[in-house]
Protein backbone atom coordinates (compact mmCIF):
# COMPACT_ATOMS: atom_id res chain seq x y z
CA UNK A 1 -38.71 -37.28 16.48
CA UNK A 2 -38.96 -34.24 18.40
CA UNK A 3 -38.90 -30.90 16.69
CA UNK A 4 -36.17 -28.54 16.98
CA UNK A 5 -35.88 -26.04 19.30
CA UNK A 6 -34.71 -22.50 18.96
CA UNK A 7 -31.72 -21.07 20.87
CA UNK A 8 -33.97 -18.49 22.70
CA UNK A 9 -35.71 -22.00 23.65
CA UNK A 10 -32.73 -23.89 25.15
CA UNK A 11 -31.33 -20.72 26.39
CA UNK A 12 -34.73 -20.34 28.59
CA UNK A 13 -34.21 -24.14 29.79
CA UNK A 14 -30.76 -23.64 30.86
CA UNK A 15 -31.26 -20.84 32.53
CA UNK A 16 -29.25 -18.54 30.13
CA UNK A 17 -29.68 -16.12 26.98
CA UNK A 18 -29.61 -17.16 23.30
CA UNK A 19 -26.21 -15.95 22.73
CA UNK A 20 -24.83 -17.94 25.95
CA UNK A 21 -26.82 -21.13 24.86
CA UNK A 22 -25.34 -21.04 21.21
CA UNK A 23 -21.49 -20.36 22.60
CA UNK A 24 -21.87 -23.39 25.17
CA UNK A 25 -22.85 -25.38 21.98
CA UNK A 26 -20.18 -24.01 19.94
CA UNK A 27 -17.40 -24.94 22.93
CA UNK A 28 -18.60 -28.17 22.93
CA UNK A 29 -18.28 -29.10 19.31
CA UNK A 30 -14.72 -27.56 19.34
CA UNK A 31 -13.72 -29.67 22.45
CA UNK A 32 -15.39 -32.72 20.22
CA UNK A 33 -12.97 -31.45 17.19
CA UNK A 34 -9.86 -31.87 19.23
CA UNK A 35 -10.16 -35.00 21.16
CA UNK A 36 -12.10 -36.86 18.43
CA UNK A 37 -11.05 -35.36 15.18
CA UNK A 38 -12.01 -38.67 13.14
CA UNK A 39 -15.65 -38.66 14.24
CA UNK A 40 -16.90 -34.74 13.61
CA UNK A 41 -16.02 -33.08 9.94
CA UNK A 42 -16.17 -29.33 11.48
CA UNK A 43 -15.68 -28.17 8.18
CA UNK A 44 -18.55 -29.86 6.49
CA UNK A 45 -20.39 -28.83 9.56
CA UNK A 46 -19.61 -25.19 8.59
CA UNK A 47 -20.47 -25.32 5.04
CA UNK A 48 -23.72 -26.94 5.70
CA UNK A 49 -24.51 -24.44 8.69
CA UNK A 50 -25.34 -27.38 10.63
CA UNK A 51 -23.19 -25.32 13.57
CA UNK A 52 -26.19 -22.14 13.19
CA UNK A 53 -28.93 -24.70 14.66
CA UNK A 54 -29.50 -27.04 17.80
CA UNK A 55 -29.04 -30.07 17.31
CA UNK A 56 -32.16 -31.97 16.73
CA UNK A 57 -31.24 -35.51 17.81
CA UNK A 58 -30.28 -35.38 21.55
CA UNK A 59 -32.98 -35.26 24.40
């Protein structure tokens, strides 16, 4: 498993700051929330504050 990387991190990969790095993240879990509601709990997502990190899991 690889370890996670900061926002600052992927930010510098794509080219982009922290802040634009997070929001592209944050646009792409909403577009997941509308189009496949039954397969992402947003709101357990926000309680846990899995939303506040990368996710870990994807290469």
């Amino acid at each position: 498993m690889r370890p996670a990387q900061t926002w600052a991190q992927i930010g510098d990969a794509l080219g982009i700051t922290k802040p634009a790095a997070h929001d592209v993240h944050r646009r792409r879990i909403e577009e997941q929330e509308k189009h496949l509601p039954d397969l992402h709990d947003a709101a357990a997502a926000h309680r846990t504050g899995r939303l506040k990190a990368p996710c870990t899991g994807m290469a």
